[in-house]
N, C-alpha and C. Protein backbone atom coordinates (compact mmCIF):
# COMPACT_ATOMS: atom_id res chain seq x y z
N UNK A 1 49.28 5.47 -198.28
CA UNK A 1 48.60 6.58 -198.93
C UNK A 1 47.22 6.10 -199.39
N UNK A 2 46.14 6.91 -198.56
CA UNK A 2 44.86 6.34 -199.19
C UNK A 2 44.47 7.38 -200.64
N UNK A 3 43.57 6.85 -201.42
CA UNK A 3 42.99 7.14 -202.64
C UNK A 3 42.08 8.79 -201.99
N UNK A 4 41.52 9.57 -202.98
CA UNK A 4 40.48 10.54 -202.83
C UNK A 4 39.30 9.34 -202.02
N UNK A 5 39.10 8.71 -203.14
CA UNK A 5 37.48 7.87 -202.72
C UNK A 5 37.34 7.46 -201.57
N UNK A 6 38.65 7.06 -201.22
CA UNK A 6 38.80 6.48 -199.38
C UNK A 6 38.64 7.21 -198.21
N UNK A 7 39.28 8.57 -198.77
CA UNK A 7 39.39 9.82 -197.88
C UNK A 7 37.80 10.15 -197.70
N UNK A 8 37.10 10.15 -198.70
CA UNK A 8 35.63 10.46 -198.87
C UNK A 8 34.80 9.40 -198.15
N UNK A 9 35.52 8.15 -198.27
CA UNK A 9 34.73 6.75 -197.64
C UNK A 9 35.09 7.12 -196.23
N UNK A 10 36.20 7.65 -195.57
CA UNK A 10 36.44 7.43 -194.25
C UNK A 10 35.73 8.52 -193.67
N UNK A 11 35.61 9.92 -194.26
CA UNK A 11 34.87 10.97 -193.85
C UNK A 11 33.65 10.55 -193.46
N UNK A 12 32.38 9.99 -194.49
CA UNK A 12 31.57 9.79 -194.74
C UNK A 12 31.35 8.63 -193.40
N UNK A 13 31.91 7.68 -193.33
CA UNK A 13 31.79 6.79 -192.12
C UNK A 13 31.97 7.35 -190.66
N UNK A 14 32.89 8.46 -190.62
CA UNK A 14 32.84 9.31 -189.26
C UNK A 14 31.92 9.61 -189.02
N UNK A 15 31.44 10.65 -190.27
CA UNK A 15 29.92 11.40 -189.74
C UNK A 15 28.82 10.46 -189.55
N UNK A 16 28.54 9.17 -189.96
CA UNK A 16 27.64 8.69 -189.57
C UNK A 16 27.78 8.04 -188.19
N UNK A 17 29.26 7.52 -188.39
CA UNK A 17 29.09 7.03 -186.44
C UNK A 17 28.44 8.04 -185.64
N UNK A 18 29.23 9.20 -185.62
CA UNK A 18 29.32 10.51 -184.81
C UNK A 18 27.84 10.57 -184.85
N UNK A 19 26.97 10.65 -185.81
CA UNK A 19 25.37 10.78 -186.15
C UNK A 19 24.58 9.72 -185.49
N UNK A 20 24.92 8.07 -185.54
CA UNK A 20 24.57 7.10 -185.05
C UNK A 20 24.80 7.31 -183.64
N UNK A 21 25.76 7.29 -182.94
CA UNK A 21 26.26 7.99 -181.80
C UNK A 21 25.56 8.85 -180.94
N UNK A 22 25.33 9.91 -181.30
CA UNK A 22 24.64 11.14 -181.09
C UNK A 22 23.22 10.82 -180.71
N UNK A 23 22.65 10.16 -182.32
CA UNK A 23 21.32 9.77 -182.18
C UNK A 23 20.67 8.59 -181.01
N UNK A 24 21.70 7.76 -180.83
CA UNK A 24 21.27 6.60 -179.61
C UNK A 24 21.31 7.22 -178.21
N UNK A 25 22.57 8.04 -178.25
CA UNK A 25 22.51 8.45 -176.65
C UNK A 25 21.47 9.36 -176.48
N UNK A 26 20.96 10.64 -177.31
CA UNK A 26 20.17 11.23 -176.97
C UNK A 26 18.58 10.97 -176.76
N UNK A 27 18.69 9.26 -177.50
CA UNK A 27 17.25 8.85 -177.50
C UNK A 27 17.45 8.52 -176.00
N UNK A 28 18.34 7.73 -175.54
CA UNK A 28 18.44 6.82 -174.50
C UNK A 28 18.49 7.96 -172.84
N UNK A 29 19.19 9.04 -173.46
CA UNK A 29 19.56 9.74 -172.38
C UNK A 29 19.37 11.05 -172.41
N UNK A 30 18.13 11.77 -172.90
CA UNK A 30 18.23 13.16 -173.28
C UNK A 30 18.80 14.10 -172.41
N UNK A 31 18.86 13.80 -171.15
CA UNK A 31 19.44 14.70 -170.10
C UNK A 31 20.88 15.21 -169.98
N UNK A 32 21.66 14.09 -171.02
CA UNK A 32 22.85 15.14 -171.30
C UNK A 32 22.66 16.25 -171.92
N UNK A 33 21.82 16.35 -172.82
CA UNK A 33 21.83 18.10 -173.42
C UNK A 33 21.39 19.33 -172.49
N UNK A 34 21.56 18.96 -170.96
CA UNK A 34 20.78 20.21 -170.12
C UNK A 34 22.52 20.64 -169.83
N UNK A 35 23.66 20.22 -170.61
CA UNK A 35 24.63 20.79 -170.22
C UNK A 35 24.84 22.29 -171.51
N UNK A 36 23.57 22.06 -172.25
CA UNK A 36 23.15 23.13 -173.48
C UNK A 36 22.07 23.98 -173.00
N UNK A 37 21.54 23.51 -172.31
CA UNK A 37 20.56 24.82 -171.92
C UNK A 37 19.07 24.02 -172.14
N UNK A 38 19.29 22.93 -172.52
CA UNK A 38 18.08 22.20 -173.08
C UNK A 38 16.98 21.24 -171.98
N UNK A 39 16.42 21.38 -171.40
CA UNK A 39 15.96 20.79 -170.46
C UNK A 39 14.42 20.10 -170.60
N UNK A 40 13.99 20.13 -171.84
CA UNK A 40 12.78 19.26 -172.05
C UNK A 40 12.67 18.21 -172.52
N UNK A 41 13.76 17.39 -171.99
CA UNK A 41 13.74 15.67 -172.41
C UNK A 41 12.58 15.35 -173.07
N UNK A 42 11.45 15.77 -172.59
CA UNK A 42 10.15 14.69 -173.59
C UNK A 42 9.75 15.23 -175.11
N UNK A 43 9.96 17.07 -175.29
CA UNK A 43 10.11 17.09 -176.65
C UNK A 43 11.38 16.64 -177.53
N UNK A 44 12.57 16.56 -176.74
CA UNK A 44 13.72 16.11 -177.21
C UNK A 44 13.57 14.64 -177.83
N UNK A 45 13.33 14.32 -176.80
CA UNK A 45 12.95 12.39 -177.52
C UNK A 45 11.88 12.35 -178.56
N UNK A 46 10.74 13.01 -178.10
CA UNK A 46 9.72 13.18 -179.48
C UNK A 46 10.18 13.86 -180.81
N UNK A 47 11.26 14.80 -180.61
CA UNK A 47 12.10 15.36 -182.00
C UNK A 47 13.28 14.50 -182.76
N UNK A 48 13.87 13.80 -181.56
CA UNK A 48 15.02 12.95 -182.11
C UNK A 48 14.64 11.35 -183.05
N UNK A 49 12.57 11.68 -182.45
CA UNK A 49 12.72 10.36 -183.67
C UNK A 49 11.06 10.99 -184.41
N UNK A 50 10.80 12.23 -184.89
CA UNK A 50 10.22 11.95 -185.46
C UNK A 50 10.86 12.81 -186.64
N UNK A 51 12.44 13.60 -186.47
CA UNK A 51 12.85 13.89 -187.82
C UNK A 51 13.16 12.85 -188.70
N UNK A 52 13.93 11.56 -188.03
CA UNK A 52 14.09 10.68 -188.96
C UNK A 52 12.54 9.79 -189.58
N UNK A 53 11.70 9.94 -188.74
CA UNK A 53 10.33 9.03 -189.73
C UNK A 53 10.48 10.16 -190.54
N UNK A 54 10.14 11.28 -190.81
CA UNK A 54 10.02 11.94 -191.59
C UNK A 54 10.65 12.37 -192.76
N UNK A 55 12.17 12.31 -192.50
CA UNK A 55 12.80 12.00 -193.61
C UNK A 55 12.58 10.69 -194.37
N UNK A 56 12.42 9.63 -193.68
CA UNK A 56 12.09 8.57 -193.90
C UNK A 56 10.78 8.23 -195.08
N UNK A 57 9.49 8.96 -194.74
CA UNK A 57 8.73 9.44 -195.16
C UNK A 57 8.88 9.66 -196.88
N UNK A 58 9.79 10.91 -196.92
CA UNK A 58 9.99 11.86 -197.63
C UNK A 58 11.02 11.33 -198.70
N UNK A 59 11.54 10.44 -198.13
CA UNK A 59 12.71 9.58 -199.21
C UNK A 59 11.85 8.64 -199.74
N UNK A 60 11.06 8.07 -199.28
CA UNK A 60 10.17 7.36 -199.52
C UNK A 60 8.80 7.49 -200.59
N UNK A 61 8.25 8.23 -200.46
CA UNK A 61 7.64 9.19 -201.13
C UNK A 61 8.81 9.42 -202.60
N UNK A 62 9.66 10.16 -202.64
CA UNK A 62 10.21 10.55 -203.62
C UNK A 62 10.70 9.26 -204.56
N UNK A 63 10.84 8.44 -203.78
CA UNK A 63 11.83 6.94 -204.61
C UNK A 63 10.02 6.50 -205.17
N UNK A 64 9.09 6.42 -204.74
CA UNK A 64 8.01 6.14 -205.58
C UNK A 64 7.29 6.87 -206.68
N UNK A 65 7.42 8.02 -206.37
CA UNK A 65 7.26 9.36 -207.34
C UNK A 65 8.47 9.36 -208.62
N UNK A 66 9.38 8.51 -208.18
CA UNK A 66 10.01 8.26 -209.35
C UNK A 66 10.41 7.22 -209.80
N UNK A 67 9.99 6.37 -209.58
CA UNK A 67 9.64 4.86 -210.44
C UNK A 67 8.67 5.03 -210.36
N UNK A 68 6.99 6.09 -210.17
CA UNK A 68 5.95 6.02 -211.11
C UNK A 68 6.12 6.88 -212.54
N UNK A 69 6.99 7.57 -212.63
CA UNK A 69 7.54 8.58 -213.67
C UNK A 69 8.54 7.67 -214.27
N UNK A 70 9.21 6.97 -214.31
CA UNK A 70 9.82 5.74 -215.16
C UNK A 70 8.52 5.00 -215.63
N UNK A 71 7.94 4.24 -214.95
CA UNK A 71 6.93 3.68 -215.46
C UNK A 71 6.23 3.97 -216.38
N UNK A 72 5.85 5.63 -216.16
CA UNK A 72 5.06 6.28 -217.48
C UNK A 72 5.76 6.27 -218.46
N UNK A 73 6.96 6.76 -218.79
CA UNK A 73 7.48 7.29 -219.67
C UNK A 73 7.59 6.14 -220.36
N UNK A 74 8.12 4.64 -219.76
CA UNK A 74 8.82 4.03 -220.31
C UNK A 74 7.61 3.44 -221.10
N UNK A 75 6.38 3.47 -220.01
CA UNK A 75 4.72 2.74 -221.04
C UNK A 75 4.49 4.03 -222.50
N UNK A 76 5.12 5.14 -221.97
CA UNK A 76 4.40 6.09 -222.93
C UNK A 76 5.43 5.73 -224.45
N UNK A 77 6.57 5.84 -223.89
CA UNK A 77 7.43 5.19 -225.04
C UNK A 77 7.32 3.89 -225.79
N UNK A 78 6.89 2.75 -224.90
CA UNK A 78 6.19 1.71 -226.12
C UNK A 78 5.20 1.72 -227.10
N UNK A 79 4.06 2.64 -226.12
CA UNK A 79 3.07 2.95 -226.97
C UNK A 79 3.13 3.91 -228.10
N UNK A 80 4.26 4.91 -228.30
CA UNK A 80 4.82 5.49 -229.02
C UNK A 80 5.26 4.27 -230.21
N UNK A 81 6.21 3.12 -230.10
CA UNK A 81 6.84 2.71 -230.48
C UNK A 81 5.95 1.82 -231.56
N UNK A 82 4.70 1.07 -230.76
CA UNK A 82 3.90 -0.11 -231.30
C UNK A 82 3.26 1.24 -232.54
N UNK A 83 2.60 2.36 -232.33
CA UNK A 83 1.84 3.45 -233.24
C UNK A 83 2.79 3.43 -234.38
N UNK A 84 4.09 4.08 -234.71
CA UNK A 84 5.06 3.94 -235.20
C UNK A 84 5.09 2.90 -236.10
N UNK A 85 5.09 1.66 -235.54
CA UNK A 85 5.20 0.42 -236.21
C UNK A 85 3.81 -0.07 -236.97
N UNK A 86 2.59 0.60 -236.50
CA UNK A 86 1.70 0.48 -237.04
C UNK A 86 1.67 1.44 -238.14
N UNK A 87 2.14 2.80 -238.35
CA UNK A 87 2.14 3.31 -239.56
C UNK A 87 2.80 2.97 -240.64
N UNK A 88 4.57 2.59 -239.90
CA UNK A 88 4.83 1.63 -241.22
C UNK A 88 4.10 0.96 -241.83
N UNK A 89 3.56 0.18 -241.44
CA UNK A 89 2.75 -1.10 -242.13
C UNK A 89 1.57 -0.66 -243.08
N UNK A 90 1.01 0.70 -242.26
CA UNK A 90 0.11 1.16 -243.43
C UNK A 90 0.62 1.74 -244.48
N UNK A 91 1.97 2.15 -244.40
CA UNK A 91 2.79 3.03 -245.10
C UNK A 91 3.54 2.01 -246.37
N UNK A 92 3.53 0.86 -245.69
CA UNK A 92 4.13 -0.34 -246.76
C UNK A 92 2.97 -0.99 -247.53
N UNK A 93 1.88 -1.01 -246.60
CA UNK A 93 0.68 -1.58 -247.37
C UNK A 93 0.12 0.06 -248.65
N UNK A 94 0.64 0.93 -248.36
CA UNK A 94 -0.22 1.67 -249.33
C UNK A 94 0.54 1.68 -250.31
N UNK A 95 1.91 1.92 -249.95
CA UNK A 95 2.90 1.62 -251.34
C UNK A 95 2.56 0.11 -252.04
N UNK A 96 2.58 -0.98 -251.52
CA UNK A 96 2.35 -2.34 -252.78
C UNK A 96 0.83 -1.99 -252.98
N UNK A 97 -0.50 -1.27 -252.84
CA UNK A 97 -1.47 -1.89 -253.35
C UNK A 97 -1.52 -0.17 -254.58
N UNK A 98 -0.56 0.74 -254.22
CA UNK A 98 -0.35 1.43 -255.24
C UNK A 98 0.42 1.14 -256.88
């Protein structure tokens, strides 16, 4: 008896063979899809690899767009933090020279 997570792990590994699969033969061999009606091997090969740069791209793009938005926040939050710590101090210095 496998677990949920396994069932999800084994799914998840099908579809990518099946995807890996898919994706090699049609680079290698576009002419099986003329059993679809599809018969322009040269946009086929030019589509089968420029969706993945593009996702590629686009994941890419986003994973930097957000570790530059960590970055800020986390600089905006120190600088928050050091201001803070600087008012105490004026806040302690005005109380003893009161």
């Amino acid at each position: 008896m496998v677990s949920k997570d396994q069932a999800i792990g084994g799914v998840i590994f099908i579809v990518c063979a099946v995807a890996g699969l898919f994706y090699v033969v049609t680079l290698l061999y576009p002419q099986w899809l003329g059993y679809f009606n599809l018969k322009d091997t040269g946009s086929i090969q030019f589509w089968i690899v420029a969706v993945p740069v593009l996702v590629a791209f686009i994941a890419i793009m986003g994973i930097g767009a957000w570790i530059a938005g960590q970055w800020q926040r986390h600089r905006h939050q120190n600088q928050l933090k050091k201001s803070q710590a600087k008012w105490k101090q004026k806040k302690r210095k005005l109380k003893i020279n009161c």
